[in-house]
N, C-alpha and C. Protein backbone atom coordinates (compact mmCIF):
# COMPACT_ATOMS: atom_id res chain seq x y z
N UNK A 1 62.15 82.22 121.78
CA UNK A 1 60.75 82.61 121.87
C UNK A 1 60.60 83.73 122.89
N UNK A 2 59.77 84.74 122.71
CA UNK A 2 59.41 85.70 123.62
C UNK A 2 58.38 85.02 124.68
N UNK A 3 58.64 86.05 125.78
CA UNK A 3 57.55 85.91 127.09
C UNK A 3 56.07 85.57 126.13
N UNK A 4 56.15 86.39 125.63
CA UNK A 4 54.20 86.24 125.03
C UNK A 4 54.04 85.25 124.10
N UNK A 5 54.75 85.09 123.10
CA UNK A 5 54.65 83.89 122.81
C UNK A 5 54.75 82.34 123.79
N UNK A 6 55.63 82.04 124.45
CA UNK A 6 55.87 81.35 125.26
C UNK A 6 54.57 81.11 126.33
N UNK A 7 53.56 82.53 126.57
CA UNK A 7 52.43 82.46 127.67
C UNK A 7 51.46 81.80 126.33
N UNK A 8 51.24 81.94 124.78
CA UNK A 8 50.48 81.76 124.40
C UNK A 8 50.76 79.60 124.07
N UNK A 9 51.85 79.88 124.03
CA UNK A 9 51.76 78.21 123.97
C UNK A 9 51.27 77.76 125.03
N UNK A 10 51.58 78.33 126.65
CA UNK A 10 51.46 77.84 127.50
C UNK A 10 49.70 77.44 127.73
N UNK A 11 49.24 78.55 127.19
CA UNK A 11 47.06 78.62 127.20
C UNK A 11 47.04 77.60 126.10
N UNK A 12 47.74 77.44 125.04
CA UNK A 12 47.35 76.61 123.87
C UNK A 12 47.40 74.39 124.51
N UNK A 13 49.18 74.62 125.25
CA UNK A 13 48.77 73.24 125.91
C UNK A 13 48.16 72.93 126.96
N UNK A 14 47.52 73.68 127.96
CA UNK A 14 46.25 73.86 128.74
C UNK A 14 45.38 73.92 128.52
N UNK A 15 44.61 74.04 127.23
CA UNK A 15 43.50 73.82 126.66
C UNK A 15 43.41 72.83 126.10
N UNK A 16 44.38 72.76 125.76
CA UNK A 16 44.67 71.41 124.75
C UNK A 16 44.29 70.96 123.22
N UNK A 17 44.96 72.50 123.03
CA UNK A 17 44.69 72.54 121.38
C UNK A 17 45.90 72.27 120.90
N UNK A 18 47.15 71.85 121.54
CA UNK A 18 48.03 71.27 121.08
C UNK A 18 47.90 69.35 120.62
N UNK A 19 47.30 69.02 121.10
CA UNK A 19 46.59 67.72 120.59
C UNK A 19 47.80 66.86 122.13
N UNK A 20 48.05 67.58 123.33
CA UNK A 20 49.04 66.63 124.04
C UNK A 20 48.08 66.11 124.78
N UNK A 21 48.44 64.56 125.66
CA UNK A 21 47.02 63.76 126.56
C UNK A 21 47.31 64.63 127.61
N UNK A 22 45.69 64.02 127.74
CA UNK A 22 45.16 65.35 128.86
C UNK A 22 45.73 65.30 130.26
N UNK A 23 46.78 63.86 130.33
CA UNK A 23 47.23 64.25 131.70
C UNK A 23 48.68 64.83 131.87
N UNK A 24 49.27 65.58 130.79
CA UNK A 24 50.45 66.16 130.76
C UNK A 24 50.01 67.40 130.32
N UNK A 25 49.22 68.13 130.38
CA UNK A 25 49.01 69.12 129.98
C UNK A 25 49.20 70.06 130.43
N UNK A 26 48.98 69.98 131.82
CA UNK A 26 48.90 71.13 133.00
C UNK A 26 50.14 71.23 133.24
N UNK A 27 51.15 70.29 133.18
CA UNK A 27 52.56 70.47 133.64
C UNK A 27 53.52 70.89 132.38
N UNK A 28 52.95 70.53 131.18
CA UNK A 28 54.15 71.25 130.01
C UNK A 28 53.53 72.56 129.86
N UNK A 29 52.04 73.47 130.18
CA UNK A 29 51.66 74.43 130.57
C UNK A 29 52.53 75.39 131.00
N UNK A 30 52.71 74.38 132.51
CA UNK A 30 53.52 75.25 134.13
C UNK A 30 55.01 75.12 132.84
N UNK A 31 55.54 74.55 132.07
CA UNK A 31 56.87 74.82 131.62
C UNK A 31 57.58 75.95 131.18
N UNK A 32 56.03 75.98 130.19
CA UNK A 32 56.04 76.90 129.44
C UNK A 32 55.65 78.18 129.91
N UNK A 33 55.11 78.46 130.96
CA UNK A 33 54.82 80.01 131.75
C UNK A 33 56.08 80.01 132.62
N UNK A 34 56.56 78.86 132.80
CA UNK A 34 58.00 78.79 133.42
C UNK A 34 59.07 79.84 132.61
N UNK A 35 59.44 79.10 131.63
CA UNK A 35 60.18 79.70 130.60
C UNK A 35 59.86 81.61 130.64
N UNK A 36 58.79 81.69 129.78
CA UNK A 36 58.01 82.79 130.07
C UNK A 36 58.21 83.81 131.24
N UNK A 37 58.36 83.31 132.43
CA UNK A 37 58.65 84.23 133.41
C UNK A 37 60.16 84.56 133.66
N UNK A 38 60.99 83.49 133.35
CA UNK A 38 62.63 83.75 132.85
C UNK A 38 62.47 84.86 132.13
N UNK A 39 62.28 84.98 130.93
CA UNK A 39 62.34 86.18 130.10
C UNK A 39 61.75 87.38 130.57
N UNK A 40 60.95 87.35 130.92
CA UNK A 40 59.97 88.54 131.99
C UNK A 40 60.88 89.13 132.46
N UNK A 41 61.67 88.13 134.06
CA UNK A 41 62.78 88.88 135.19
C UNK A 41 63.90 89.38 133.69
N UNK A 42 64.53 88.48 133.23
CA UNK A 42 64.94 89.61 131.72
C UNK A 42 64.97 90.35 131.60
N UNK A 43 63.80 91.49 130.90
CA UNK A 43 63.57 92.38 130.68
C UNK A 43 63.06 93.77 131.64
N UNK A 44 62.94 93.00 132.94
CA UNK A 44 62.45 93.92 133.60
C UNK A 44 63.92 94.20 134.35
N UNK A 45 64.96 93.45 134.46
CA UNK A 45 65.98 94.05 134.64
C UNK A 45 67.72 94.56 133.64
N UNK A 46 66.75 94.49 132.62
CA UNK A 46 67.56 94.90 131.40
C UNK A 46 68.01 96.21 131.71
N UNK A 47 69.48 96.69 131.21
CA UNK A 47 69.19 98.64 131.03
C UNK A 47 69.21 98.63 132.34
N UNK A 48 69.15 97.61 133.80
CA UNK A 48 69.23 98.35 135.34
C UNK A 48 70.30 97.82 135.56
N UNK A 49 71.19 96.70 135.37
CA UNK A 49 71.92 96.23 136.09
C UNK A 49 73.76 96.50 134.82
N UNK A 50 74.66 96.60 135.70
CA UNK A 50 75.69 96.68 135.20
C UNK A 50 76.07 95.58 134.25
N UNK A 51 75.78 94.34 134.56
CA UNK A 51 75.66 92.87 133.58
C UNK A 51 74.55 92.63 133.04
N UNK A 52 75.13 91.26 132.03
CA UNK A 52 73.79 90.84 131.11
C UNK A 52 72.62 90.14 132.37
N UNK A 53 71.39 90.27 132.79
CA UNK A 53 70.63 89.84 133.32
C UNK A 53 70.35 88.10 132.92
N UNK A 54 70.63 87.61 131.56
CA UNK A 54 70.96 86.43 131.09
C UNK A 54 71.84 85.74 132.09
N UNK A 55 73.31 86.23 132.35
CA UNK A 55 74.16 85.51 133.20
C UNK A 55 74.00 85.39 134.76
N UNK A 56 72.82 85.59 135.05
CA UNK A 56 72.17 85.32 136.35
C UNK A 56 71.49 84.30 136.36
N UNK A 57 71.54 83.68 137.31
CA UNK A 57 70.50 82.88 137.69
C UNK A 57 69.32 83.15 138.35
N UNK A 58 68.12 82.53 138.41
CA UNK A 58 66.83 82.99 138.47
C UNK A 58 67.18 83.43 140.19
N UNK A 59 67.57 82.71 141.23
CA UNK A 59 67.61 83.63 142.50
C UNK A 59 68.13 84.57 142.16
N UNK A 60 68.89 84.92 141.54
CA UNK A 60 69.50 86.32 141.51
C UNK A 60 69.18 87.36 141.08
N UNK A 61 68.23 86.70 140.02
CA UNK A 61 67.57 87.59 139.12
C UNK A 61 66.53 88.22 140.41
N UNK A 62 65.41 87.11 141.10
CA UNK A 62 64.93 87.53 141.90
C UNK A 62 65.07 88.03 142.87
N UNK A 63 66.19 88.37 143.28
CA UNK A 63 67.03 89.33 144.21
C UNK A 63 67.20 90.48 143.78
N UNK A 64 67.53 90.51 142.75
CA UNK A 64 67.53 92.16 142.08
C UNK A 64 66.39 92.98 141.87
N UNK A 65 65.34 92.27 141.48
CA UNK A 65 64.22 92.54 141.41
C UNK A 65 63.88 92.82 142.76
N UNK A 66 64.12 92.63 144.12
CA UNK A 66 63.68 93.13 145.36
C UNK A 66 63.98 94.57 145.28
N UNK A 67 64.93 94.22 145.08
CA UNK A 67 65.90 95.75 145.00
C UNK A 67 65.02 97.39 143.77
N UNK A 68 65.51 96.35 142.47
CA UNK A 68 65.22 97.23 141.62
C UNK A 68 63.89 97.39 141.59
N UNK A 69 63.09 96.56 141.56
CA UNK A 69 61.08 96.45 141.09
C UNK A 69 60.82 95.72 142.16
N UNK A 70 60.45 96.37 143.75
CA UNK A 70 60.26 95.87 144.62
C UNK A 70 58.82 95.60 144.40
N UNK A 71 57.78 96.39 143.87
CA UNK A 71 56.49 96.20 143.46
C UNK A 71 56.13 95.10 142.90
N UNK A 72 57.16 94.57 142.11
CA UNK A 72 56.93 93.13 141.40
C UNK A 72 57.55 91.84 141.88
N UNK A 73 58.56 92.11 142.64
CA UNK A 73 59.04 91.22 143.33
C UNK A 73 58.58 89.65 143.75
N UNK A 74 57.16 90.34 145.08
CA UNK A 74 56.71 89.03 144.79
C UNK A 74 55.73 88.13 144.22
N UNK A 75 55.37 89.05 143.39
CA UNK A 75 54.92 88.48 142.99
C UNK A 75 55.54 87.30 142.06
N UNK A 76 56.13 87.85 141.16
CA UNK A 76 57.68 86.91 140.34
C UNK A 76 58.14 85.96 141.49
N UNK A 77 58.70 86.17 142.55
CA UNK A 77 58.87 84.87 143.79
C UNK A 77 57.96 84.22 143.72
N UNK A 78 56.76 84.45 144.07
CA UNK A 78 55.71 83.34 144.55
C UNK A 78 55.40 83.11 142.61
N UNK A 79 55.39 83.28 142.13
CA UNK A 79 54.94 82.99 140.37
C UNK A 79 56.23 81.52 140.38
N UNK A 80 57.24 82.07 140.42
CA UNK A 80 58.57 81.25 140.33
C UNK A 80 58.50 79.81 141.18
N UNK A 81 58.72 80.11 142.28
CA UNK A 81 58.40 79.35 143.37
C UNK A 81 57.30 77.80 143.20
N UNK A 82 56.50 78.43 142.89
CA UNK A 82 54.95 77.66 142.31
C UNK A 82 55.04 77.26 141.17
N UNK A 83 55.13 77.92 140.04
CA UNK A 83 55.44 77.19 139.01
C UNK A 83 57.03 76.30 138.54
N UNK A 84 57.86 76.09 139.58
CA UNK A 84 59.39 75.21 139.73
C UNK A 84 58.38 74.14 140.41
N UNK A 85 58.10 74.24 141.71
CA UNK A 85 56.86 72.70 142.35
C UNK A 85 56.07 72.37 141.23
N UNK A 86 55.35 72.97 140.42
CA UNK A 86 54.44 72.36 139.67
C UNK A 86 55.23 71.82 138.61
N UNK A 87 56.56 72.01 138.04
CA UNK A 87 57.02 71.39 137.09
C UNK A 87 57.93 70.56 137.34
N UNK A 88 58.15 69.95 138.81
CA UNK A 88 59.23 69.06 139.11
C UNK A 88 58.06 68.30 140.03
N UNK A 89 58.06 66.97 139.05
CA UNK A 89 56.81 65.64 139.36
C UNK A 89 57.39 64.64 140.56
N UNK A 90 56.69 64.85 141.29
CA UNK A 90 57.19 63.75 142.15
C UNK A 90 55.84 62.39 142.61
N UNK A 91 56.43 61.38 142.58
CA UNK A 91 55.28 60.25 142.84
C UNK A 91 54.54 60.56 143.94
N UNK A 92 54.59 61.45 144.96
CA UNK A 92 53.66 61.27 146.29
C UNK A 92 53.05 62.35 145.53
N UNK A 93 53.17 63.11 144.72
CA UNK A 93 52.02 64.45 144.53
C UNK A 93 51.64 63.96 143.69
N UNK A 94 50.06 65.02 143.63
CA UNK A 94 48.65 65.00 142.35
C UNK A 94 49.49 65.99 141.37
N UNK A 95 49.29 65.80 140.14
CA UNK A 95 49.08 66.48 139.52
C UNK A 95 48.12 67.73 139.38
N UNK A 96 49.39 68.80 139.19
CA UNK A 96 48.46 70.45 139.04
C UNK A 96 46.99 70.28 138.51
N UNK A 97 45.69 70.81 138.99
CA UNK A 97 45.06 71.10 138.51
C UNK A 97 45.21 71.88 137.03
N UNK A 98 44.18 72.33 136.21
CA UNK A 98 44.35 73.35 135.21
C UNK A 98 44.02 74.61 135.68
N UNK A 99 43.09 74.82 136.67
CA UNK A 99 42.63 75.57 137.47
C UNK A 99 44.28 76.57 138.23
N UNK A 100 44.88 75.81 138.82
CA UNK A 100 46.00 76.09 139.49
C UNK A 100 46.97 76.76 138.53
N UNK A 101 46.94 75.92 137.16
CA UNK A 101 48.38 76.73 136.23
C UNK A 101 48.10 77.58 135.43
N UNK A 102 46.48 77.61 135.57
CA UNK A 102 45.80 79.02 134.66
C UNK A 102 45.86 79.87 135.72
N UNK A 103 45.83 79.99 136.85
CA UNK A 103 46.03 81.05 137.87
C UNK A 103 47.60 81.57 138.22
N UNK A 104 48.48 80.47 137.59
CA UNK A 104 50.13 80.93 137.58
C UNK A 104 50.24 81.40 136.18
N UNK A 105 49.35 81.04 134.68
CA UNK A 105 49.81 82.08 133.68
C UNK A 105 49.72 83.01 134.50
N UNK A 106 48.11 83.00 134.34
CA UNK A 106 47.78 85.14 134.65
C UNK A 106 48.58 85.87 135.01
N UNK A 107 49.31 85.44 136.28
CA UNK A 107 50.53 85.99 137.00
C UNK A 107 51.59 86.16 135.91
N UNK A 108 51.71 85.37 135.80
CA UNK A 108 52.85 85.50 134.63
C UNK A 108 53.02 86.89 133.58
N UNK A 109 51.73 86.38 133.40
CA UNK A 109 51.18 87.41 132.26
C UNK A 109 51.17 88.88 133.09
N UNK A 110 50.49 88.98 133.92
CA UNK A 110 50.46 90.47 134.64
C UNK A 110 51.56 90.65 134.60
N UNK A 111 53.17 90.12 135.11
CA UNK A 111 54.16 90.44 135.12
C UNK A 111 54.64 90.87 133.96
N UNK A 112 54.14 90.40 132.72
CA UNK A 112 55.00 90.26 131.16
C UNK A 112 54.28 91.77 131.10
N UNK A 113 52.87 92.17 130.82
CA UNK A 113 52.47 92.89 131.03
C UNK A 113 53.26 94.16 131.65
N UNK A 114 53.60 94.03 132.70
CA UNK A 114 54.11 95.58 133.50
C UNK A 114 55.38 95.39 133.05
N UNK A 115 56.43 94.45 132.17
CA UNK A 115 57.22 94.79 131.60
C UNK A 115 57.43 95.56 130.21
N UNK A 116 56.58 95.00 129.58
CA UNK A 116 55.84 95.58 128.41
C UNK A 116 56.14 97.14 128.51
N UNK A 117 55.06 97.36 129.57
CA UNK A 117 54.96 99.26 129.95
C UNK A 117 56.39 99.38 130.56
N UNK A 118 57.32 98.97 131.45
CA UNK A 118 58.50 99.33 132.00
C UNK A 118 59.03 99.76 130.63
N UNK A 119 59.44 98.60 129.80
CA UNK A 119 60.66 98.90 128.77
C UNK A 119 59.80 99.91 127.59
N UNK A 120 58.61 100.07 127.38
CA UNK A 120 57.95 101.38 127.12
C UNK A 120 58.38 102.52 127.32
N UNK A 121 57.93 102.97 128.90
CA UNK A 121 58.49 104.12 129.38
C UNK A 121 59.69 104.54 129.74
N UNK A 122 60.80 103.42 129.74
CA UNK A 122 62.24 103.48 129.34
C UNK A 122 62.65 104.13 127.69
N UNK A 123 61.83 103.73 126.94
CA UNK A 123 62.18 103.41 125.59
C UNK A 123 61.82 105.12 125.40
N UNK A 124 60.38 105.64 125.84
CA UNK A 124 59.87 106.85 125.92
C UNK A 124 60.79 108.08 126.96
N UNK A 125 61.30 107.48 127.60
CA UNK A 125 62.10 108.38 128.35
C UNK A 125 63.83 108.62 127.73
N UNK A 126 63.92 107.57 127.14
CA UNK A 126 65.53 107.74 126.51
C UNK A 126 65.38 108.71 125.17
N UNK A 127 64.06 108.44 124.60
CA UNK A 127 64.21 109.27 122.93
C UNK A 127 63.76 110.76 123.63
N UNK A 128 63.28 111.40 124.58
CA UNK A 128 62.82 112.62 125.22
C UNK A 128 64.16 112.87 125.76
N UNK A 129 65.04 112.14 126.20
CA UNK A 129 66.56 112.91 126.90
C UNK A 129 66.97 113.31 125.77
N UNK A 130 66.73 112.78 124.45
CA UNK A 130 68.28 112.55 123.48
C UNK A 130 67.82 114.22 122.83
């Protein structure tokens, strides 16, 4: 599944037009913008790094991203960060608001977003060299 697909399931079981009970919703949400932001660091370091960006792991990924897309950086950290707590349940915590994991799509999404335009103006800059 792509980032955008993956953000649209994620609004679909947060609303809860997936028919899931309403108290798992917010957290298979946070999974699914989880997922979603994997693919994101993906693509935004596709075409930069000498290896497949796949065979990284997400710190690493987010390490490169300091480097390469310092602009996005942290946001992707704190996106990451927040949505890993919200999807690993523990008995002393509340459950995420919906409020809370609709404010970690968006993020998400802004990120998928400025990848979108990155591999754009990559895509626009390679057919103008050739």
């Amino acid at each position: 599944m792509s980032a955008q697909s993956l953000l649209a399931q994620a609004d679909a079981a947060l609303t809860g037009s997936t028919g899931l009970p309403k108290g798992t919703r917010a957290r298979v949400a946070a999974w699914y913008a989880r997922g979603a932001l994997e693919d994101v660091t993906i693509e935004l370091l596709a075409g930069r790094l000498t290896s497949d960006p796949r065979a990284l792991t997400m710190a690493s990924r987010l390490a490169c991203l300091r480097v390469l897309r310092p602009e996005l950086s942290d946001a992707a950290g704190h996106a990451w960060w927040a949505l890993s707590r919200v999807c690993h349940q523990h008995a002393f915590e509340l459950t995420p608001t919906a409020a809370e994991v609709a404010h970690l799509i968006e993020q998400v999404t802004s990120l998928a977003d400025a990848a979108a335009v990155s591999v754009a103006t990559a895509s626009v800059a390679t057919s103008t060299s050739e």
